[in-house]
PDB file of N, CA and C in Angstrom:
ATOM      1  N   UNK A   1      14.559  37.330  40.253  1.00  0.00           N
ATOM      2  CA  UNK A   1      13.707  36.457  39.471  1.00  0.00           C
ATOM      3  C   UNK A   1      13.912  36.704  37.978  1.00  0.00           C
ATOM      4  N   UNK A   2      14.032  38.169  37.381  1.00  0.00           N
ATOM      5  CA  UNK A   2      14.410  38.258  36.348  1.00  0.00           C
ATOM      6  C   UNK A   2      15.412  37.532  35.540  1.00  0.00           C
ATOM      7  N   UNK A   3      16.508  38.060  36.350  1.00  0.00           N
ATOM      8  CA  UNK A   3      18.093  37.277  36.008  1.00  0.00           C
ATOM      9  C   UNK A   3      18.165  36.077  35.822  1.00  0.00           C
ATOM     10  N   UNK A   4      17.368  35.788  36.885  1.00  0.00           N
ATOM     11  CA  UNK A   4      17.273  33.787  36.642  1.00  0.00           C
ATOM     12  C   UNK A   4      16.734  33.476  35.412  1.00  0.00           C
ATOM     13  N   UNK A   5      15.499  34.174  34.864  1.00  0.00           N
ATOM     14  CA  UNK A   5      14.775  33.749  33.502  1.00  0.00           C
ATOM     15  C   UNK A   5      15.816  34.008  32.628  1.00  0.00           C
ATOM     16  N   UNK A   6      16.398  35.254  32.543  1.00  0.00           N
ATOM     17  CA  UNK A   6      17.062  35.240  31.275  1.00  0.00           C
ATOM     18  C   UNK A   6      18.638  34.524  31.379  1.00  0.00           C
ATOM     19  N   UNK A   7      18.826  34.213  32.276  1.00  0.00           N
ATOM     20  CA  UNK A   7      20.192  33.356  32.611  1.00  0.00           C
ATOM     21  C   UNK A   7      19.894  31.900  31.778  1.00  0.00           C
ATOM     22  N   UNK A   8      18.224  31.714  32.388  1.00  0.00           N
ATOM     23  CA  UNK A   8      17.697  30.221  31.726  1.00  0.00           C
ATOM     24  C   UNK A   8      17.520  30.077  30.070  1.00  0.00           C
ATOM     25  N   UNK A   9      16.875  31.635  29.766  1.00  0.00           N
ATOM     26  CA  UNK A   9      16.401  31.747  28.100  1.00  0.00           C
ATOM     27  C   UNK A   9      18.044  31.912  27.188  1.00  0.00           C
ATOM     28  N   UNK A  10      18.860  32.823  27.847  1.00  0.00           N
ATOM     29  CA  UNK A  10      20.193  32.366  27.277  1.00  0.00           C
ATOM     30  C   UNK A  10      20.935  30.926  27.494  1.00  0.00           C
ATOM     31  N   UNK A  11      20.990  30.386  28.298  1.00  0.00           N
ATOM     32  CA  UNK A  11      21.551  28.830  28.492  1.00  0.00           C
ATOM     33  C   UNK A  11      20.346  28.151  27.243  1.00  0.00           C
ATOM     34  N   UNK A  12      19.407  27.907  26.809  1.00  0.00           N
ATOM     35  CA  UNK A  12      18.555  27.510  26.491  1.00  0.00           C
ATOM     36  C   UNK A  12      19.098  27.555  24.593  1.00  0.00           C
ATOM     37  N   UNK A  13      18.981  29.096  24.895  1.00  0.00           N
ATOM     38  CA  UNK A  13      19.177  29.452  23.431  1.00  0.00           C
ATOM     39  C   UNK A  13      20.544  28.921  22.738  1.00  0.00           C
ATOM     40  N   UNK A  14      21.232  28.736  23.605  1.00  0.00           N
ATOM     41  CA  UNK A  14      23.169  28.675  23.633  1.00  0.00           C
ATOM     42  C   UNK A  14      22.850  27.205  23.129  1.00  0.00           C
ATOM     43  N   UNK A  15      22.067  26.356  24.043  1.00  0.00           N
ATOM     44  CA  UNK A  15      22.104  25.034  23.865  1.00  0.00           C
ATOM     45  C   UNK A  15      21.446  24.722  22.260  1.00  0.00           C
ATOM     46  N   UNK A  16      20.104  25.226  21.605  1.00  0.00           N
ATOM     47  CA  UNK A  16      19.807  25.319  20.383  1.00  0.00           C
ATOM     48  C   UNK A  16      20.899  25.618  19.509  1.00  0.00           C
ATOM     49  N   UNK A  17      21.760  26.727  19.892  1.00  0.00           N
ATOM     50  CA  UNK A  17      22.568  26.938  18.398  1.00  0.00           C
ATOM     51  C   UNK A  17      23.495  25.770  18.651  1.00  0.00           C
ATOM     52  N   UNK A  18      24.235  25.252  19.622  1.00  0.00           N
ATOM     53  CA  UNK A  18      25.311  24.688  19.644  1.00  0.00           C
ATOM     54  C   UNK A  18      24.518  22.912  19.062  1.00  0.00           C
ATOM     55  N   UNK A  19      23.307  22.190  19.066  1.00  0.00           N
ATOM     56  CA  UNK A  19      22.626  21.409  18.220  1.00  0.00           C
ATOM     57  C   UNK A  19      22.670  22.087  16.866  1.00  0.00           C
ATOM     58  N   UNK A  20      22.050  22.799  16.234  1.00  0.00           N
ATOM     59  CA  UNK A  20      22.587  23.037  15.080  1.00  0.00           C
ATOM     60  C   UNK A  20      23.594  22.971  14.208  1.00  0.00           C
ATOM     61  N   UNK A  21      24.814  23.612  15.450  1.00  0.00           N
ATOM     62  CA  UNK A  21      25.836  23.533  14.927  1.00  0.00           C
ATOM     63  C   UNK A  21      26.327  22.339  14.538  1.00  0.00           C
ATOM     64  N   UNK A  22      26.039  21.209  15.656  1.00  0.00           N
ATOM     65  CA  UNK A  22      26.665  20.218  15.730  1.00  0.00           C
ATOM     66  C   UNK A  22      26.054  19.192  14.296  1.00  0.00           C
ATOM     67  N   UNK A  23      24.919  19.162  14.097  1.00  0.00           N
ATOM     68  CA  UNK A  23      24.642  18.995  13.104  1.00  0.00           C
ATOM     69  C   UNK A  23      25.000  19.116  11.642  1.00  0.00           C
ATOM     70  N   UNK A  24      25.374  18.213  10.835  1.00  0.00           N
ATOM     71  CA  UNK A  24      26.741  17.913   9.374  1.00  0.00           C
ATOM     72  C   UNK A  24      25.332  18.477   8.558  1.00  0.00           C
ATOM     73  N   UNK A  25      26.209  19.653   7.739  1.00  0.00           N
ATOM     74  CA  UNK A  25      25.342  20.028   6.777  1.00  0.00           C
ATOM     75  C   UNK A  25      25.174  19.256   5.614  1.00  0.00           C
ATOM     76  N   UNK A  26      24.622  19.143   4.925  1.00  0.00           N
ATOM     77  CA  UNK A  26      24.453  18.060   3.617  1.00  0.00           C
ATOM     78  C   UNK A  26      24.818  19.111   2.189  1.00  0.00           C
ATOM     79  N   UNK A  27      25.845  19.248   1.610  1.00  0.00           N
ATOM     80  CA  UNK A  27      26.359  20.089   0.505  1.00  0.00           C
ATOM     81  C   UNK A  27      25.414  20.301  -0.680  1.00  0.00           C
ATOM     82  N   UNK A  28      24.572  18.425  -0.967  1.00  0.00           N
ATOM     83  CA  UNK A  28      23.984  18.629  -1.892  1.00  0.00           C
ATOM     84  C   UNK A  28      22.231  18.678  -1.812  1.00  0.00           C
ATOM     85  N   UNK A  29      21.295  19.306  -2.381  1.00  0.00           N
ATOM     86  CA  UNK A  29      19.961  18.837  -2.307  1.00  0.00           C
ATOM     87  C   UNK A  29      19.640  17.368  -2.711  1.00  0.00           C
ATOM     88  N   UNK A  30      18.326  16.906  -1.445  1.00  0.00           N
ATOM     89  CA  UNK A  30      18.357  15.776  -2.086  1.00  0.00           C
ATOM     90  C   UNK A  30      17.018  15.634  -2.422  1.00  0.00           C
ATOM     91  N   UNK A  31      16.291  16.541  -3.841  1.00  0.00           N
ATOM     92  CA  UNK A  31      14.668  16.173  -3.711  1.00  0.00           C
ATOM     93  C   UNK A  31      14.240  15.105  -4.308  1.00  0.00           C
ATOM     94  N   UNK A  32      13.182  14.930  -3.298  1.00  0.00           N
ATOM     95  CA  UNK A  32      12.500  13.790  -4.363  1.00  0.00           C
ATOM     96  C   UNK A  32      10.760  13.930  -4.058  1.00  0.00           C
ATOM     97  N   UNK A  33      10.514  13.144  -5.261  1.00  0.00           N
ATOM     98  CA  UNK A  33       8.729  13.233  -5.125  1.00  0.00           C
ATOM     99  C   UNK A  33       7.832  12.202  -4.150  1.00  0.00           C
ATOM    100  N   UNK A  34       7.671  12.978  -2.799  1.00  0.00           N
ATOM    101  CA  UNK A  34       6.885  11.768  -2.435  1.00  0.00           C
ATOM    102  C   UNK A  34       5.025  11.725  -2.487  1.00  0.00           C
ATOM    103  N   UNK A  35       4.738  10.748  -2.251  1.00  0.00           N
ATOM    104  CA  UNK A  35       3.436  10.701  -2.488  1.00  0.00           C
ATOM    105  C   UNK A  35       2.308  10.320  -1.176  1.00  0.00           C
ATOM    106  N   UNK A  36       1.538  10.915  -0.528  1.00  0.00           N
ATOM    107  CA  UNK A  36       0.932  10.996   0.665  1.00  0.00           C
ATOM    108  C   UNK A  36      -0.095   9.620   0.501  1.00  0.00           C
ATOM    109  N   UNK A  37       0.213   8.853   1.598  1.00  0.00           N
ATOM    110  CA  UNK A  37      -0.966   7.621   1.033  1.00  0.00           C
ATOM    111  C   UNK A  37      -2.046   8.072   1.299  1.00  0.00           C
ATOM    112  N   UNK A  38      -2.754   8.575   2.132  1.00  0.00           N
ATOM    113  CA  UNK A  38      -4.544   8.708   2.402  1.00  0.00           C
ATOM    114  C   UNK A  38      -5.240   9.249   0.940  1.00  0.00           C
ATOM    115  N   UNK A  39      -4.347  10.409   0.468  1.00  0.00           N
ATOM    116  CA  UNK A  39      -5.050  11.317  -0.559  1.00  0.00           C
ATOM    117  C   UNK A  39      -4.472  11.129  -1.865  1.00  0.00           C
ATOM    118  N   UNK A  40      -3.211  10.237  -2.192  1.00  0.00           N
ATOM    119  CA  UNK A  40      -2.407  10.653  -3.075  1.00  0.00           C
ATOM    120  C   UNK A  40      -2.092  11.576  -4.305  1.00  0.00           C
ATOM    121  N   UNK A  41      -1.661  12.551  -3.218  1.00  0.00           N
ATOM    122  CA  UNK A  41      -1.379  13.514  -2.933  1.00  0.00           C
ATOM    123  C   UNK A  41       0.326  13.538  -3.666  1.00  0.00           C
ATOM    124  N   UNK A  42       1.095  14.207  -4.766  1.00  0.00           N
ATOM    125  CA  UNK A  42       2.103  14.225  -4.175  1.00  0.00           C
ATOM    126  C   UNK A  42       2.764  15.634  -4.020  1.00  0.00           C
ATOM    127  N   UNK A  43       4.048  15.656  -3.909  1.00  0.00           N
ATOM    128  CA  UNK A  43       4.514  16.841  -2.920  1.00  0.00           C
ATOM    129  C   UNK A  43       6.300  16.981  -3.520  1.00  0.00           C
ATOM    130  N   UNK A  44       7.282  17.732  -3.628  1.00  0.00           N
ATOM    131  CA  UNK A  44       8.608  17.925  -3.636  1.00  0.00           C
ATOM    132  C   UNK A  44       8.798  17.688  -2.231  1.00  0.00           C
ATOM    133  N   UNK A  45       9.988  17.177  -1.792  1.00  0.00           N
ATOM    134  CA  UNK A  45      10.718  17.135  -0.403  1.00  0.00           C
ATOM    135  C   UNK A  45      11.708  17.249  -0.679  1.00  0.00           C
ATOM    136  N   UNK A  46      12.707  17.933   0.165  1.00  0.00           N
ATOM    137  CA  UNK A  46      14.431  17.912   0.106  1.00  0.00           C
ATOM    138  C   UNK A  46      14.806  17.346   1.036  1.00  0.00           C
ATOM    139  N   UNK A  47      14.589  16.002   0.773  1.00  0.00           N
ATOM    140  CA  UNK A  47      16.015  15.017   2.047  1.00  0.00           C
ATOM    141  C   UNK A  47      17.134  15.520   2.497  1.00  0.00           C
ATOM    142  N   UNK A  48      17.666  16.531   1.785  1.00  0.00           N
ATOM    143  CA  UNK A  48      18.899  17.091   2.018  1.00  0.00           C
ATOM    144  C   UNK A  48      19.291  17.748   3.399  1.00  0.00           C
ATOM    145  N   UNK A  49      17.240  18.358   4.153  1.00  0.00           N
ATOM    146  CA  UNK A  49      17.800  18.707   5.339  1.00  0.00           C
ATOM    147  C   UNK A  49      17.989  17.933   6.574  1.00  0.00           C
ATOM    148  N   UNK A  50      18.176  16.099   6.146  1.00  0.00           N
ATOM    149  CA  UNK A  50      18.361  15.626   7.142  1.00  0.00           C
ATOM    150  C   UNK A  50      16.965  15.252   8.433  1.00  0.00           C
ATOM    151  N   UNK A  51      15.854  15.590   7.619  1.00  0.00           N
ATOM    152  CA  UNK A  51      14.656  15.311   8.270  1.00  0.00           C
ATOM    153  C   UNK A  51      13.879  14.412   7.548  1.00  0.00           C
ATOM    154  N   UNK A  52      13.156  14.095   7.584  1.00  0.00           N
ATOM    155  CA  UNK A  52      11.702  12.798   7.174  1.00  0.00           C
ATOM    156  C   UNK A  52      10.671  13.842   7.204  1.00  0.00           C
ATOM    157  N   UNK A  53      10.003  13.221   6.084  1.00  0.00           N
ATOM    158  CA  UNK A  53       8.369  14.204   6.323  1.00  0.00           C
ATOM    159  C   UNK A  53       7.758  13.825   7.459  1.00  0.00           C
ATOM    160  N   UNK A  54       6.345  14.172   8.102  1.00  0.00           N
ATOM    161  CA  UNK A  54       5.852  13.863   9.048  1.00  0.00           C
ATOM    162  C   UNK A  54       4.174  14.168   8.406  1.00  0.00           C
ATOM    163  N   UNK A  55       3.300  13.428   8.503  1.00  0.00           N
ATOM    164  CA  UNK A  55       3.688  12.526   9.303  1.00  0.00           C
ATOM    165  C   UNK A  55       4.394  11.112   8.073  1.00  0.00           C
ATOM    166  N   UNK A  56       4.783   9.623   8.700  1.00  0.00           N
ATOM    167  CA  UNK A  56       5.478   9.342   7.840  1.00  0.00           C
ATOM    168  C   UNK A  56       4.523   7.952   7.210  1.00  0.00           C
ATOM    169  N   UNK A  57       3.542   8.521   6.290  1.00  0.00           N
ATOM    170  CA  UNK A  57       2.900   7.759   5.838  1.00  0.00           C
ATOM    171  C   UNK A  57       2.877   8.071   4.255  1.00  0.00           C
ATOM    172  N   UNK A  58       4.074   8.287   3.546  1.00  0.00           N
ATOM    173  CA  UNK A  58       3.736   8.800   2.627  1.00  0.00           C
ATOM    174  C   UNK A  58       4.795   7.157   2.126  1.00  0.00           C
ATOM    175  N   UNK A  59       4.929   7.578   0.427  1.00  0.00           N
ATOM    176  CA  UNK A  59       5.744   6.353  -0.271  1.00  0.00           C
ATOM    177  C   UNK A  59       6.762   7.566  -1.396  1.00  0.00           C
ATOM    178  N   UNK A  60       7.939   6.942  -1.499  1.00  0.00           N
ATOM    179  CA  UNK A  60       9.241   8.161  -2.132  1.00  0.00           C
ATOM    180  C   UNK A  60       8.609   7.027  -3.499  1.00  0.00           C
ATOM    181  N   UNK A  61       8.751   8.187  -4.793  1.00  0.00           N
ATOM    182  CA  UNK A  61       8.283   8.044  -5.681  1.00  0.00           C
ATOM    183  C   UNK A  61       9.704   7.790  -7.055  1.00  0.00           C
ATOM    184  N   UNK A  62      10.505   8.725  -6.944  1.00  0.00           N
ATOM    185  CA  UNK A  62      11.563   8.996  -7.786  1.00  0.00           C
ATOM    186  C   UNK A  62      12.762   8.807  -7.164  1.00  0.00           C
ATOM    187  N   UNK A  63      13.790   8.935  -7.474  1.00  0.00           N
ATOM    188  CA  UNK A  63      15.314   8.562  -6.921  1.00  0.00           C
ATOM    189  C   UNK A  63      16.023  10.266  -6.358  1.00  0.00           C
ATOM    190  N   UNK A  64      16.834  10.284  -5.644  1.00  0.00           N
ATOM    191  CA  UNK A  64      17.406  11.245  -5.375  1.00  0.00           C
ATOM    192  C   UNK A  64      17.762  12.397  -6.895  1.00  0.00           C
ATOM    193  N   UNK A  65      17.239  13.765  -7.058  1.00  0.00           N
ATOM    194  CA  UNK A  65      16.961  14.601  -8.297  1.00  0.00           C
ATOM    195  C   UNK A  65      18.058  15.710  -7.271  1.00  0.00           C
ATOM    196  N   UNK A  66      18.832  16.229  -8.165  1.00  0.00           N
ATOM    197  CA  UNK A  66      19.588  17.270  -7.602  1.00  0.00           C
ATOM    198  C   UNK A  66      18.843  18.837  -7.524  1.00  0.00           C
ATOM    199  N   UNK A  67      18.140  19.263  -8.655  1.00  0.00           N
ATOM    200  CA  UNK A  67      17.694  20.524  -8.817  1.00  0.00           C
ATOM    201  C   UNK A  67      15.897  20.212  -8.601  1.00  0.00           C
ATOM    202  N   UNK A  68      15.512  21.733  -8.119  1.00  0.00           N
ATOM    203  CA  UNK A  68      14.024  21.727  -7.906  1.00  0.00           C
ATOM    204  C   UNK A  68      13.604  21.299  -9.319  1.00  0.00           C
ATOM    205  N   UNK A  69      13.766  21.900 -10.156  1.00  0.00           N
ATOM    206  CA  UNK A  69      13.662  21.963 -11.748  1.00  0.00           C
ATOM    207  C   UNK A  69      13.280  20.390 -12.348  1.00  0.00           C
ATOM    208  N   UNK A  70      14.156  19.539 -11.898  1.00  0.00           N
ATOM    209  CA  UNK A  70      14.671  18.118 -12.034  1.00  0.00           C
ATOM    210  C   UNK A  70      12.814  17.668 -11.466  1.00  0.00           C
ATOM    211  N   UNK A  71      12.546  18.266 -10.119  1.00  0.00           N
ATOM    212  CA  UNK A  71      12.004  17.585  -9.144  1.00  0.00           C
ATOM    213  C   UNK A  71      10.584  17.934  -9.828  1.00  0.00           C
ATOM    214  N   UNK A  72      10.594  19.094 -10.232  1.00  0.00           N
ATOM    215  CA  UNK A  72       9.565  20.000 -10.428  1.00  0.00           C
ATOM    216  C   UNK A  72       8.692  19.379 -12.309  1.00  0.00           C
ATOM    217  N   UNK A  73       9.627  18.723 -13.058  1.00  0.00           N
ATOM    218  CA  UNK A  73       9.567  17.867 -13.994  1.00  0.00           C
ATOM    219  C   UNK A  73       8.972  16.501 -13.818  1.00  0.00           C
ATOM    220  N   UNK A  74       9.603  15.953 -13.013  1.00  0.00           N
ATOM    221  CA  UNK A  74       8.990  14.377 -12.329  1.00  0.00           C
ATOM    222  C   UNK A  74       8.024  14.353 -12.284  1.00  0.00           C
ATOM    223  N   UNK A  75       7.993  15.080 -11.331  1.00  0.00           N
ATOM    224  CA  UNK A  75       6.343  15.573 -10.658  1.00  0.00           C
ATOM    225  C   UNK A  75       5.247  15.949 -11.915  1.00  0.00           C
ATOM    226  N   UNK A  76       5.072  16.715 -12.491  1.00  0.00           N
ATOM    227  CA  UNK A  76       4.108  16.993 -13.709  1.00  0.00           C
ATOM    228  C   UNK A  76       4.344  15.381 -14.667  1.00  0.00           C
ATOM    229  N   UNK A  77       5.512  14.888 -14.977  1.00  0.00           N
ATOM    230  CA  UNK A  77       5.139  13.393 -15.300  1.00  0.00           C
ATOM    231  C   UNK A  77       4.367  12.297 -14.531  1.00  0.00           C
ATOM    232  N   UNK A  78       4.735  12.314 -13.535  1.00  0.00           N
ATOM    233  CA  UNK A  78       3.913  11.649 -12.599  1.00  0.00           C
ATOM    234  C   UNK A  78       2.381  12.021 -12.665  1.00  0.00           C
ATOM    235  N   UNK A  79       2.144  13.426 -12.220  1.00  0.00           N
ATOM    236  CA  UNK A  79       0.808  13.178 -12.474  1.00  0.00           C
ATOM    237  C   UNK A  79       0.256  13.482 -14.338  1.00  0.00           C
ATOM    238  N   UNK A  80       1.210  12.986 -15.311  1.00  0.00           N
ATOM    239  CA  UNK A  80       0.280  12.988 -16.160  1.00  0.00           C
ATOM    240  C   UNK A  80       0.068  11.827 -16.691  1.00  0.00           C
ATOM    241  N   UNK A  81       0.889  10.678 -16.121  1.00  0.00           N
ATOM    242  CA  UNK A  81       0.715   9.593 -16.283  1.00  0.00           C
ATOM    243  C   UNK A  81      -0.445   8.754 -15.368  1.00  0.00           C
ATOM    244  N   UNK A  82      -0.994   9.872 -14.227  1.00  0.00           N
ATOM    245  CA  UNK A  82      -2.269   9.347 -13.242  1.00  0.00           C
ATOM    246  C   UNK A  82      -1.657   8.735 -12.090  1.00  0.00           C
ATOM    247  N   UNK A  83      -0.321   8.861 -11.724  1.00  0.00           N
ATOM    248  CA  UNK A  83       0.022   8.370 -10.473  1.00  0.00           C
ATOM    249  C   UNK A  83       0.363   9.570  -9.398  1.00  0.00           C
ATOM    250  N   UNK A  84      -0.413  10.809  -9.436  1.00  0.00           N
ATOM    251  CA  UNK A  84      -1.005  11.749  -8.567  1.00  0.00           C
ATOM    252  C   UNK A  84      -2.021  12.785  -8.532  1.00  0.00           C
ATOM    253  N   UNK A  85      -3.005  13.047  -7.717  1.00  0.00           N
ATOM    254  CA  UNK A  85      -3.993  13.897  -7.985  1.00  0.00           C
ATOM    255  C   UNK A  85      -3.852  14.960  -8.194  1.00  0.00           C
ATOM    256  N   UNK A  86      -2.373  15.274  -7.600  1.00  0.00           N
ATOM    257  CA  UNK A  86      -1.886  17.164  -7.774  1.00  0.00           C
ATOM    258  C   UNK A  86      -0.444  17.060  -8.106  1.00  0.00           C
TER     259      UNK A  86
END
């Protein structure tokens, strides 16, 4: 019974890295400022890892920014112009 579990937790695990792997890394960051509709709220995101925020009710605010720095700038304009609460 043992053997079988860990026969299963290694096949399992094998199968996770080999998705990863298979997965195209993205070279460059891609942040941008999005803004949460219920609270607006906004937030840094890095598109770069190939995921979507969740949940997906938010609105992308700025254009693809290469550096946090870049992102981290926007953002304090944004909200000092009143188009975010934080």
């Amino acid at each position: 019974m043992l053997n079988r579990s860990v026969a299963l937790s290694t096949a399992a695990g094998l199968a996770m890295v080999g998705l990863f792997a298979a997965t195209p890394a993205k070279a460059e960051p891609d942040y941008r400022v999005i803004q949460w509709d219920i609270t607006r709220i906004c937030q840094i995101y890095d598109f770069g890892f190939g995921g979507r925020p969740i949940p997906s009710n938010y609105r992308t605010l700025t254009p693809p920014l290469r550096t946090f720095g870049q992102a981290l700038r926007a953002k304090q304009a944004l909200y000092n112009h009143g188009r975010c609460l934080i």
